[in-house]
C-alpha atoms as a PDB file:
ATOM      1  CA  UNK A   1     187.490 182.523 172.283  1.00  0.00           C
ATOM      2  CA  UNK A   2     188.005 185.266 174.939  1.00  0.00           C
ATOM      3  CA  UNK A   3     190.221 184.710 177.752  1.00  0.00           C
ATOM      4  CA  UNK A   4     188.937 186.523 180.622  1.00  0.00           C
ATOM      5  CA  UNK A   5     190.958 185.585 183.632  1.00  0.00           C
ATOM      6  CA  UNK A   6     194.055 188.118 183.949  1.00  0.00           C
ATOM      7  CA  UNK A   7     196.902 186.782 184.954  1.00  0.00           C
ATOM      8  CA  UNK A   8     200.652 188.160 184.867  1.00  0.00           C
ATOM      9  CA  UNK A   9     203.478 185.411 184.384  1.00  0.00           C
ATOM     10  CA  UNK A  10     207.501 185.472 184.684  1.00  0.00           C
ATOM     11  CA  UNK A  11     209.415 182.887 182.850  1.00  0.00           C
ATOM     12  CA  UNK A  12     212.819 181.979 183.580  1.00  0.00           C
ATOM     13  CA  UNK A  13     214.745 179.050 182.454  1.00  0.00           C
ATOM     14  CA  UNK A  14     217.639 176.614 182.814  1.00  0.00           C
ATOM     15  CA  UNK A  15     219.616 178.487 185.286  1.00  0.00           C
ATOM     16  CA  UNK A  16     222.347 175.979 185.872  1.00  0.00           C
ATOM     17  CA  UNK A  17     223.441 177.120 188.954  1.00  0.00           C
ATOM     18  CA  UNK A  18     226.679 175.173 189.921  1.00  0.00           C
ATOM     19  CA  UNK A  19     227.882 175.086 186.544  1.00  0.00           C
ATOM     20  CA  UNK A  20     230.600 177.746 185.869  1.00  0.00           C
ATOM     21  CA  UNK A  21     231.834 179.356 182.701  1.00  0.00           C
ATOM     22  CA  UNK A  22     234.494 177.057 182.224  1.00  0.00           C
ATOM     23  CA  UNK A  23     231.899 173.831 181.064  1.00  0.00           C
ATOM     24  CA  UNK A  24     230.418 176.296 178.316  1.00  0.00           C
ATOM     25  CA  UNK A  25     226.317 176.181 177.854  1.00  0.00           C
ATOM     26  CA  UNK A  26     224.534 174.007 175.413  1.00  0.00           C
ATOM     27  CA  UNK A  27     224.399 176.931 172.506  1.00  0.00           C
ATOM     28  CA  UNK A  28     226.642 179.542 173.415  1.00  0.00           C
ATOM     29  CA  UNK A  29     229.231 180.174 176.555  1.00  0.00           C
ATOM     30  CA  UNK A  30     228.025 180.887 179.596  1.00  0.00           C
ATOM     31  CA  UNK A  31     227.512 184.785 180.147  1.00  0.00           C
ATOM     32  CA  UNK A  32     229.969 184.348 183.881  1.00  0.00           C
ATOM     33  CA  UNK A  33     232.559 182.277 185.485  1.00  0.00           C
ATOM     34  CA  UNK A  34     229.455 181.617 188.152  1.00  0.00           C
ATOM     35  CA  UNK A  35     225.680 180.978 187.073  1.00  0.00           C
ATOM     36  CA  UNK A  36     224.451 182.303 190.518  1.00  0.00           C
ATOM     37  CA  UNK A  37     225.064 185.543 188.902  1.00  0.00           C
ATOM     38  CA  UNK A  38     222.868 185.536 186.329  1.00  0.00           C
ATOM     39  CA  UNK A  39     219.964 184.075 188.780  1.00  0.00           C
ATOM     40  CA  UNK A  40     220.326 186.720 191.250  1.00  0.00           C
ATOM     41  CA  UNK A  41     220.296 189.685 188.627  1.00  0.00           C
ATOM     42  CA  UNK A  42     217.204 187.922 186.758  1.00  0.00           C
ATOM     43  CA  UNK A  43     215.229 187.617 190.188  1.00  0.00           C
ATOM     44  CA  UNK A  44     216.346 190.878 190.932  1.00  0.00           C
ATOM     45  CA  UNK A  45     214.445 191.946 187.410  1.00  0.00           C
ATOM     46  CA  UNK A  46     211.664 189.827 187.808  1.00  0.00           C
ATOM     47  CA  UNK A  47     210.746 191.680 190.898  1.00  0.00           C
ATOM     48  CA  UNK A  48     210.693 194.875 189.447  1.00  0.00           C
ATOM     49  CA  UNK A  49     207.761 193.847 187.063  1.00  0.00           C
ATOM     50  CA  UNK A  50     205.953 192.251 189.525  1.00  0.00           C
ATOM     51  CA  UNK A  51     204.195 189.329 188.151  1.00  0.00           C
ATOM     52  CA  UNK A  52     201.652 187.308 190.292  1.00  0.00           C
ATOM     53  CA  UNK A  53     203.351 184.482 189.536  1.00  0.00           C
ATOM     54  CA  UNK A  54     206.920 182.839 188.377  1.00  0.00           C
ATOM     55  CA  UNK A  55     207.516 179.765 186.128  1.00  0.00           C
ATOM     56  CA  UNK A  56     210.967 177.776 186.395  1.00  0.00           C
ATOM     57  CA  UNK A  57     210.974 174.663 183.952  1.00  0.00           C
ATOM     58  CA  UNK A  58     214.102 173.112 184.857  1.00  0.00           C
ATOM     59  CA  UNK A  59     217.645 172.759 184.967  1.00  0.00           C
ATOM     60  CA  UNK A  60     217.834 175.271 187.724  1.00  0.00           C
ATOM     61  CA  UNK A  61     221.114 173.429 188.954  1.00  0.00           C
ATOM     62  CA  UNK A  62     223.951 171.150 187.214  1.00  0.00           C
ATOM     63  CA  UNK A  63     223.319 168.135 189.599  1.00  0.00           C
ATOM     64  CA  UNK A  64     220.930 169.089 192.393  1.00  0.00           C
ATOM     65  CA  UNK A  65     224.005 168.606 195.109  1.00  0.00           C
ATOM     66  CA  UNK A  66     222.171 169.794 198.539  1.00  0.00           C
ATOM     67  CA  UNK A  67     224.791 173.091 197.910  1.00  0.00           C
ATOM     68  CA  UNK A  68     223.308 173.856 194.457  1.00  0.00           C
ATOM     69  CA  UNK A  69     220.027 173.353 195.705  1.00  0.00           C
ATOM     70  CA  UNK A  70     220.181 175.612 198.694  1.00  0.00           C
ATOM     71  CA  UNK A  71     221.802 177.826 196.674  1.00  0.00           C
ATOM     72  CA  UNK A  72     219.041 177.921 194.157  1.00  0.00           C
ATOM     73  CA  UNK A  73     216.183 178.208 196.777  1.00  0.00           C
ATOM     74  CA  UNK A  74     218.047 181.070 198.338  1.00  0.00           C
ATOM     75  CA  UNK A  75     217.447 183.202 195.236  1.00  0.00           C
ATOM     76  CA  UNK A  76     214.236 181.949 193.827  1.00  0.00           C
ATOM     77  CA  UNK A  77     212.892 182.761 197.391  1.00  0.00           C
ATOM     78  CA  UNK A  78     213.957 186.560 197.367  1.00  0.00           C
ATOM     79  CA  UNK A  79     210.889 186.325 194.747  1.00  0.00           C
ATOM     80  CA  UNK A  80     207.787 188.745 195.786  1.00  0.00           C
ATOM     81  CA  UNK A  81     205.441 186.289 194.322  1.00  0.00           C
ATOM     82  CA  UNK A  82     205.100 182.587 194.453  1.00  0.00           C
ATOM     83  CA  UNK A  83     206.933 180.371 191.963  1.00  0.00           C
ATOM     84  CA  UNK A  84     206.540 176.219 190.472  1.00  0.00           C
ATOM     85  CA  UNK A  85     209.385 174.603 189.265  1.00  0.00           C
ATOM     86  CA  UNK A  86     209.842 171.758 187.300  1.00  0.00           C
ATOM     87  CA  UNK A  87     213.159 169.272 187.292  1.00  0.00           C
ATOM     88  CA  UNK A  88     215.281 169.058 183.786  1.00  0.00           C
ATOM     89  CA  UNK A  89     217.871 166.474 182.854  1.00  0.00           C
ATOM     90  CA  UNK A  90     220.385 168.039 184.969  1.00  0.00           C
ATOM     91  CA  UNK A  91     218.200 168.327 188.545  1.00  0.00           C
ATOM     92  CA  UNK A  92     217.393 164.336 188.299  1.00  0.00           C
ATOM     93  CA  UNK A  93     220.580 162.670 187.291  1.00  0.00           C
ATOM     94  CA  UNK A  94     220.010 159.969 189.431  1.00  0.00           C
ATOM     95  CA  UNK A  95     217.437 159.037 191.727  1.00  0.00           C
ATOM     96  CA  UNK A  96     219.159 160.639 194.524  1.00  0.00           C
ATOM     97  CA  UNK A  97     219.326 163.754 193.034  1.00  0.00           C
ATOM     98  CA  UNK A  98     215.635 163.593 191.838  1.00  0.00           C
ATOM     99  CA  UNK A  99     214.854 162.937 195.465  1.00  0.00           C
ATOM    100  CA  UNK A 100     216.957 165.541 196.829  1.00  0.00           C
ATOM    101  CA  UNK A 101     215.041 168.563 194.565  1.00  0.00           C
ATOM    102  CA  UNK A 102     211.811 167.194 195.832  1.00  0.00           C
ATOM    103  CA  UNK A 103     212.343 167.515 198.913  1.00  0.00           C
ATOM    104  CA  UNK A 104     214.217 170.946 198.800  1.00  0.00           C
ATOM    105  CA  UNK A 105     211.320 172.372 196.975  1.00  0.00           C
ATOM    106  CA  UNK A 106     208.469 170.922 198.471  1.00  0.00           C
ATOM    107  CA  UNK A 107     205.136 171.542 197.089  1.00  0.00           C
ATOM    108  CA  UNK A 108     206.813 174.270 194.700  1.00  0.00           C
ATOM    109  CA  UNK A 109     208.164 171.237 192.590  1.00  0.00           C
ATOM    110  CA  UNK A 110     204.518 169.287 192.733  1.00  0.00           C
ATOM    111  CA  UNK A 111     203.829 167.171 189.438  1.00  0.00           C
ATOM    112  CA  UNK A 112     200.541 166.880 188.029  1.00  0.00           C
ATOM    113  CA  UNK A 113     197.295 169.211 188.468  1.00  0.00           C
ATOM    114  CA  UNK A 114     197.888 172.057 190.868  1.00  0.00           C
ATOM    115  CA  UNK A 115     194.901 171.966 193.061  1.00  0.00           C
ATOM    116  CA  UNK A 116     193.453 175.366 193.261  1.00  0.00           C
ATOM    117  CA  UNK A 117     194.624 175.390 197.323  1.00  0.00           C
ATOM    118  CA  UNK A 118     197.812 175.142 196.603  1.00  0.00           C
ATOM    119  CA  UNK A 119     198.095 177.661 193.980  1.00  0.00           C
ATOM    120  CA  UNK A 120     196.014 180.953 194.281  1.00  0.00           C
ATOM    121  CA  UNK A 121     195.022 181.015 190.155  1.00  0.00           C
ATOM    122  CA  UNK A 122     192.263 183.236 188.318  1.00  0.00           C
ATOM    123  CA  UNK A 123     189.050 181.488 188.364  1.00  0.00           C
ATOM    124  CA  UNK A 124     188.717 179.165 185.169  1.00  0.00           C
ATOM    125  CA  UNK A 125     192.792 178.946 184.937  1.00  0.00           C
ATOM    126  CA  UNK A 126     194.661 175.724 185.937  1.00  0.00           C
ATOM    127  CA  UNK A 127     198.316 174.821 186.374  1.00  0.00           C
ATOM    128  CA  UNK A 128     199.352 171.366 184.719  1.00  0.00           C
ATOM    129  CA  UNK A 129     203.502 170.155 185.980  1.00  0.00           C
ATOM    130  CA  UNK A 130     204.653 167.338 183.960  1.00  0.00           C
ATOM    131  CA  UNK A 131     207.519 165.103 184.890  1.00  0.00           C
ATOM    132  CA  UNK A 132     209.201 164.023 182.921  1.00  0.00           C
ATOM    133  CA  UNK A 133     212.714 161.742 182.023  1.00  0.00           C
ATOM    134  CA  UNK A 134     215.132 162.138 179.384  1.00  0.00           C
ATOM    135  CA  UNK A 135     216.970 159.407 177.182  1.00  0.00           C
ATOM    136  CA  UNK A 136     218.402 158.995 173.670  1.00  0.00           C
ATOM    137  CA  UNK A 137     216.507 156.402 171.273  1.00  0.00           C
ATOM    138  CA  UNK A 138     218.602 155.735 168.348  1.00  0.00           C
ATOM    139  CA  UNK A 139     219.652 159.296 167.619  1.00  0.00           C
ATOM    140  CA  UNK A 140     216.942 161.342 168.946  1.00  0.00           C
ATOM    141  CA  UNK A 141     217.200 162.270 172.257  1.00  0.00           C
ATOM    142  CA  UNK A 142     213.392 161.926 173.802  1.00  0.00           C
ATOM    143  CA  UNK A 143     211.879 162.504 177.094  1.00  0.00           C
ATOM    144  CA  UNK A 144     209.656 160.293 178.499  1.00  0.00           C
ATOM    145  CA  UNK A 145     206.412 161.497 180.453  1.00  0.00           C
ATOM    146  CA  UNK A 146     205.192 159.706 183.776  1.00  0.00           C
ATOM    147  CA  UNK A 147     202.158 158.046 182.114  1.00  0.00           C
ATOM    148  CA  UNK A 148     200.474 157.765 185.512  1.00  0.00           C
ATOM    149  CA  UNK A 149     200.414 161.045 186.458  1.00  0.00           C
ATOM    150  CA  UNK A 150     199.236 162.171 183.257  1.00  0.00           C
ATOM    151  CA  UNK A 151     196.610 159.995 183.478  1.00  0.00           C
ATOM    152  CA  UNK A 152     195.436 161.020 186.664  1.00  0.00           C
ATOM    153  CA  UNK A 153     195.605 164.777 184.805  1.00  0.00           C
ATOM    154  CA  UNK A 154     193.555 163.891 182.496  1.00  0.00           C
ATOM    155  CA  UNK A 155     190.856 162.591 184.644  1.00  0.00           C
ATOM    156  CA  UNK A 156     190.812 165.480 186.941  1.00  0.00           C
ATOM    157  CA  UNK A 157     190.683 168.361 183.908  1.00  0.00           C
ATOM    158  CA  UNK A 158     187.650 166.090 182.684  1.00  0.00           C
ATOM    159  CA  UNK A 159     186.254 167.049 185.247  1.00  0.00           C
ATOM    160  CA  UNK A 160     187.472 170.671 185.992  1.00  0.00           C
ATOM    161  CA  UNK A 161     187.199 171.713 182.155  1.00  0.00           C
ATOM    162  CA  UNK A 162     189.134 175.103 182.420  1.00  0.00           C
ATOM    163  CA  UNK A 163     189.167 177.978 180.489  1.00  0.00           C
ATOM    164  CA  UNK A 164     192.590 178.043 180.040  1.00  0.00           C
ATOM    165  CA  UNK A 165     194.948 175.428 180.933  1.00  0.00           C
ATOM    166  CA  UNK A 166     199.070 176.303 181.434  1.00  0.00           C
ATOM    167  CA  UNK A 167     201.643 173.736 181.091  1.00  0.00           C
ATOM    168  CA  UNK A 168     205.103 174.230 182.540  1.00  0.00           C
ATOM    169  CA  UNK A 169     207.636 171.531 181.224  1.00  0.00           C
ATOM    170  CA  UNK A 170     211.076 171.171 180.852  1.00  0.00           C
ATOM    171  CA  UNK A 171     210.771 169.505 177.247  1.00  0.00           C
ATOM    172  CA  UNK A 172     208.611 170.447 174.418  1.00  0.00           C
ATOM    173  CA  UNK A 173     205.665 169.204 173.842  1.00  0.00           C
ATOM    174  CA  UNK A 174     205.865 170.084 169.939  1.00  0.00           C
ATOM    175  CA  UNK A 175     209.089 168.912 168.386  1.00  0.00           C
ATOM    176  CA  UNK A 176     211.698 171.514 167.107  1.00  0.00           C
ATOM    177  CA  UNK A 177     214.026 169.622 165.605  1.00  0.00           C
ATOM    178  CA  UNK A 178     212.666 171.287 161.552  1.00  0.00           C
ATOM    179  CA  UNK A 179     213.282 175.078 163.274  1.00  0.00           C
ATOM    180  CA  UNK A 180     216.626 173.982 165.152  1.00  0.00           C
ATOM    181  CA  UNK A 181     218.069 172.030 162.292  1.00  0.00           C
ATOM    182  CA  UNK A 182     216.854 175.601 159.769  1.00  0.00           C
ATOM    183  CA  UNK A 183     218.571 177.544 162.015  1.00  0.00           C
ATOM    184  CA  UNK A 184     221.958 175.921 162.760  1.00  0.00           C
ATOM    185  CA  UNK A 185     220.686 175.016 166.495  1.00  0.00           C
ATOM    186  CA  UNK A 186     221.439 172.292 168.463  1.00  0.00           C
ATOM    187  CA  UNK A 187     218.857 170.194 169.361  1.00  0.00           C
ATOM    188  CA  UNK A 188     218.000 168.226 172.739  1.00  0.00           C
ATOM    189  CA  UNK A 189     215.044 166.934 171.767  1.00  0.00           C
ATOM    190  CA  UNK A 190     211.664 166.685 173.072  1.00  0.00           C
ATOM    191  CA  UNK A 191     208.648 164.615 174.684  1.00  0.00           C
ATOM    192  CA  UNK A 192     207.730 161.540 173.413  1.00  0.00           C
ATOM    193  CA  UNK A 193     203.823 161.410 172.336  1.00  0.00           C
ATOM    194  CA  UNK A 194     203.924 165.291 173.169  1.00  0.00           C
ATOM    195  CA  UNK A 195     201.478 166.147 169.863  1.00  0.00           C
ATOM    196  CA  UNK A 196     199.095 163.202 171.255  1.00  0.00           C
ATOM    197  CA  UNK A 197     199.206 164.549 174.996  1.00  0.00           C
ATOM    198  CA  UNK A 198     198.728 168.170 173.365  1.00  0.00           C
ATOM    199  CA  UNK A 199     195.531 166.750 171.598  1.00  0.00           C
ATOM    200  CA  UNK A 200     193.873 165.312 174.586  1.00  0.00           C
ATOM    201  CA  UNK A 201     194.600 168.290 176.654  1.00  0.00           C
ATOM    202  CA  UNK A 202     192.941 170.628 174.122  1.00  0.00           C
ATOM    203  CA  UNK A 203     189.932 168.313 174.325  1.00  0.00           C
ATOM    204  CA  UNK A 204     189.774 169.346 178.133  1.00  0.00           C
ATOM    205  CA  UNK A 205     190.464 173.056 177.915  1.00  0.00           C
ATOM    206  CA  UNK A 206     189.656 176.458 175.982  1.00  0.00           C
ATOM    207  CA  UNK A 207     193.073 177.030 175.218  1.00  0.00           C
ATOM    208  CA  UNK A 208     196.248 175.857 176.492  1.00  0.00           C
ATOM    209  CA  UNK A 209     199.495 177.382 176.832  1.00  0.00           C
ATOM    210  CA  UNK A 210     202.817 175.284 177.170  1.00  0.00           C
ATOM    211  CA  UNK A 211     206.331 177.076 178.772  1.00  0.00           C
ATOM    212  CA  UNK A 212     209.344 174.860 178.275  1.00  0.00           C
ATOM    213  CA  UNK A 213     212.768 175.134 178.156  1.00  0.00           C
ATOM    214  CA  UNK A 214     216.254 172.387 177.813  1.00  0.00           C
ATOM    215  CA  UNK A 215     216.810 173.562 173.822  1.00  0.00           C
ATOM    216  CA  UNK A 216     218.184 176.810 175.469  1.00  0.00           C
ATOM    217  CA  UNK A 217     216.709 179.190 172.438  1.00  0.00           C
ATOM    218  CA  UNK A 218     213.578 181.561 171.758  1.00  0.00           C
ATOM    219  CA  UNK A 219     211.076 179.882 170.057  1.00  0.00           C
ATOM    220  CA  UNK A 220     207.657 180.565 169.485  1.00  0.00           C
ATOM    221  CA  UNK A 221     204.834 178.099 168.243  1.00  0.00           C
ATOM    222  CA  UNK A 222     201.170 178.364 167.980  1.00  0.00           C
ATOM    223  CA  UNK A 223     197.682 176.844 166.731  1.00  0.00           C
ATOM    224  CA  UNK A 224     193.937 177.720 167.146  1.00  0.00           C
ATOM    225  CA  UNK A 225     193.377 176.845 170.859  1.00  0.00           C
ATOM    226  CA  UNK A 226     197.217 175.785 171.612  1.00  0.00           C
ATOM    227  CA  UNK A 227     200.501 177.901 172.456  1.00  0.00           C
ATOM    228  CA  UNK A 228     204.325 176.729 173.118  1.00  0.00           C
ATOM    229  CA  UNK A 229     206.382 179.108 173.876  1.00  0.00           C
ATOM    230  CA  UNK A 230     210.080 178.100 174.691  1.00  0.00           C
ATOM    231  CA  UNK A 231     212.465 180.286 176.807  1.00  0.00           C
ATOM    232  CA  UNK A 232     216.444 180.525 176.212  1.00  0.00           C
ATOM    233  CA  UNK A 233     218.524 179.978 179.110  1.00  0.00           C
ATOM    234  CA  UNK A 234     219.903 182.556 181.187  1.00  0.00           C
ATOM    235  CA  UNK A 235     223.312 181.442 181.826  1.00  0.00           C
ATOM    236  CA  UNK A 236     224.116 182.291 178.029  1.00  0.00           C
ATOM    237  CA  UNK A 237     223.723 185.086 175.726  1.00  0.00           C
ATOM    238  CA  UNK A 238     221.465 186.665 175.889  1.00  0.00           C
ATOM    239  CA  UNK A 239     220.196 185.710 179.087  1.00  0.00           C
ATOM    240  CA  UNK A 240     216.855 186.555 178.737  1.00  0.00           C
ATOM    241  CA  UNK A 241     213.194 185.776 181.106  1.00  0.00           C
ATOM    242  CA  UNK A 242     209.833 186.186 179.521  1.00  0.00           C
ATOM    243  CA  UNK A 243     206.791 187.895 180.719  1.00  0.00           C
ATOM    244  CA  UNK A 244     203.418 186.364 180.124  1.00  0.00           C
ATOM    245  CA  UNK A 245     200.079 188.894 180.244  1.00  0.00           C
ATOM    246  CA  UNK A 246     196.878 186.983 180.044  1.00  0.00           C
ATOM    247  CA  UNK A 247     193.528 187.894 179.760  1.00  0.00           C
ATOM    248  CA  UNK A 248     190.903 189.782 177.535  1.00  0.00           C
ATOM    249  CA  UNK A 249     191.029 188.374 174.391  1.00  0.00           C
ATOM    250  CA  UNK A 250     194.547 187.525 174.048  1.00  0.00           C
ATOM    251  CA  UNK A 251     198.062 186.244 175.803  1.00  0.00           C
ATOM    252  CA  UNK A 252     200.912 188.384 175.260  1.00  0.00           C
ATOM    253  CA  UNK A 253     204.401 187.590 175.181  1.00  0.00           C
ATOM    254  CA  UNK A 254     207.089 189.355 175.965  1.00  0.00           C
ATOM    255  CA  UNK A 255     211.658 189.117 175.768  1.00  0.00           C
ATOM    256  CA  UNK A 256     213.277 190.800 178.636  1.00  0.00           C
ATOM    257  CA  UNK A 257     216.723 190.749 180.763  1.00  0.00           C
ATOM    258  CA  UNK A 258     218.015 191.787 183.962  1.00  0.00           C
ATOM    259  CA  UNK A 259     221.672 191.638 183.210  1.00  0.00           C
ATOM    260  CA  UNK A 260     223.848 194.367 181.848  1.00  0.00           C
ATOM    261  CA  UNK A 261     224.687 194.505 178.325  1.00  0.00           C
ATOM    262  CA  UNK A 262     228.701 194.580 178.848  1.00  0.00           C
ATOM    263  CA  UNK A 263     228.065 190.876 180.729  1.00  0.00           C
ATOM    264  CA  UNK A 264     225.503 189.831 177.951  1.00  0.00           C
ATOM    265  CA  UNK A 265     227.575 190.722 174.759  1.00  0.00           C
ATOM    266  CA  UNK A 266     230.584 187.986 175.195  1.00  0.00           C
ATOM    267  CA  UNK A 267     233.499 188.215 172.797  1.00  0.00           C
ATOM    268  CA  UNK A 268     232.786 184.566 171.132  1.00  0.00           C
ATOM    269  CA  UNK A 269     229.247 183.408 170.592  1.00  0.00           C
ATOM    270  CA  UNK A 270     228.782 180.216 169.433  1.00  0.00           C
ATOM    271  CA  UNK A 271     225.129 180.694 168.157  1.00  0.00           C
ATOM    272  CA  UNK A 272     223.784 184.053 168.282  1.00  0.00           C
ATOM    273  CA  UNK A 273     220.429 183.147 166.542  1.00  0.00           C
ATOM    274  CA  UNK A 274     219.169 181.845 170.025  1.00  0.00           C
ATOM    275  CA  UNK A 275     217.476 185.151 170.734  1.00  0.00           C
ATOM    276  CA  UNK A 276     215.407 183.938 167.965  1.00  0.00           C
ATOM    277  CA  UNK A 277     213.255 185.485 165.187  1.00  0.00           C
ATOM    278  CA  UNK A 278     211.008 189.276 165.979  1.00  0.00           C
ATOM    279  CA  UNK A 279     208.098 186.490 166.025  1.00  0.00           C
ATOM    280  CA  UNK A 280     209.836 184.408 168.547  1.00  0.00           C
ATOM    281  CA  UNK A 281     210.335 187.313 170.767  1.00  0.00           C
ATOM    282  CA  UNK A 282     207.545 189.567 171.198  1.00  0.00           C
ATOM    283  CA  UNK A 283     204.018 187.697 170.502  1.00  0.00           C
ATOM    284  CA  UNK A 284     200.354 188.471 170.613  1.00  0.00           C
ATOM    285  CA  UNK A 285     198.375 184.892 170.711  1.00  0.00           C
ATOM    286  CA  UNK A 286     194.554 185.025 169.945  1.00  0.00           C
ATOM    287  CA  UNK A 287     192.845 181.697 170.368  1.00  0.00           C
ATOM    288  CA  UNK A 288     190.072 181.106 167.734  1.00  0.00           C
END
């Protein structure tokens, strides 16, 4: 299948702003005694390759107090381009908190279909948001989708059938608990029913690509007419964004940093195999 619409993404993920060095990241230690840091030197970056478009999915604060917040949307809006985020487990730890992101980011933080309006995309592209709830059952932690929204999703891409549909979530859609447990990760798990929602949007699209983050590790997976590609976080080694080119035949991915290499080598790393495998870092995807 060709892709034809060109489109040039930025990824960044679980910036954690609030959080300082002290509380330690999820894999490794965090890179600074103060996340903002790392956001404003990743921005800075981001700029510099100037994508049409950023991705945030999730965690971009430790609570989503109306400090961390404004702090947050300071940064993300020295961005040249437009950005959509997405809330993690640590921007909706209560329903206040949930409440207090949505209203900070507006329509930037929008579940569900983007309409095309909203969102200036490449004819034949479309922009799916899930939201999305985390909880442990038994001993795997799982997040939970908002089945009415994707409902709704569904109905509408029925209807819009696009060439190529991307998917910004904070969870996986495709478990990674055989690849995290092979490589001495820790796991947070991932969305509950995600293979079945994968299915049904594949039925709907020429090819869909999924961005995700809260595992805090490279990770690459692919099919025929599917893509997930997971970012690391960029509080911790080795604080790393993606870049997404799209279009022709092919999607391209991408590892790159903004932060210097004395911040990004700490003395103690707890798991250095989150920069993840050649494959997981640089990737050429060709839908059949």
């Amino acid at each position: 299948m060709d892709i034809r619409p060109s489109l040039r993404l930025a990824i960044m993920n679980d910036l954690h702003v609030g959080s300082g060095g002290s509380v330690g990241g999820f894999q490794n230690p965090f890179l600074t005694g103060d996340a903002r840091q790392t956001v404003a030197a990743t921005v800075a970056a981001i700029n510099r390759q100037q994508p049409e478009l950023v991705l945030i999915p999730g965690d971009l604060t430790s609570n989503a107090s109306e400090a961390e917040l404004g702090e947050v949307l300071g940064y993300l809006n020295e961005l040249h381009c437009p950005f959509v985020v997405c809330k993690g487990n640590h921007d909706r730890e209560s329903p206040e908190a949930s409440q207090r992101f949505d209203a900070a980011f507006g329509k930037r933080a929008q579940a569900g279909l983007i309409r095309r309006e909203e969102l200036t995309l490449p004819e034949g592209v479309a922009l799916l948001v899930l939201e999305s709830s985390w909880k442990h059952e038994g001993l795997s932690p799982l997040a939970t989708l908002d089945e009415g929204l994707v409902e709704q999703a569904l109905d509408e891409l029925d209807s819009q059938r696009p060439q190529l549909l991307l998917v910004l979530t904070h969870y996986p859609l495709k478990s990674q608990a055989q690849y995290a447990a092979d490589q001495g990760l820790k796991y947070g798990g991932h969305v509950r029913g995600g293979d079945v929602l994968l299915n049904e949007l594949q039925k709907r699209a020429g090819a869909v690509v999924c961005f995700c983050g809260h595992n805090h590790y490279h990770h690459i997976m692919a099919g025929d007419t599917w893509l997930q590609c997971a970012i690391a976080a960029i509080v911790e080694f080795p604080s790393e964004y993606r870049l997404a080119t799209i279009g022709g035949d092919d999607v391209t991915i991408s590892t790159h940093t903004g932060v210097k290499d004395s911040v990004r080598r700490p003395a103690s790393l707890g798991c250095p195999q989150v920069v993840g495998r050649p494959e997981d870092r640089e990737f050429i995807w060709r839908p059949a």
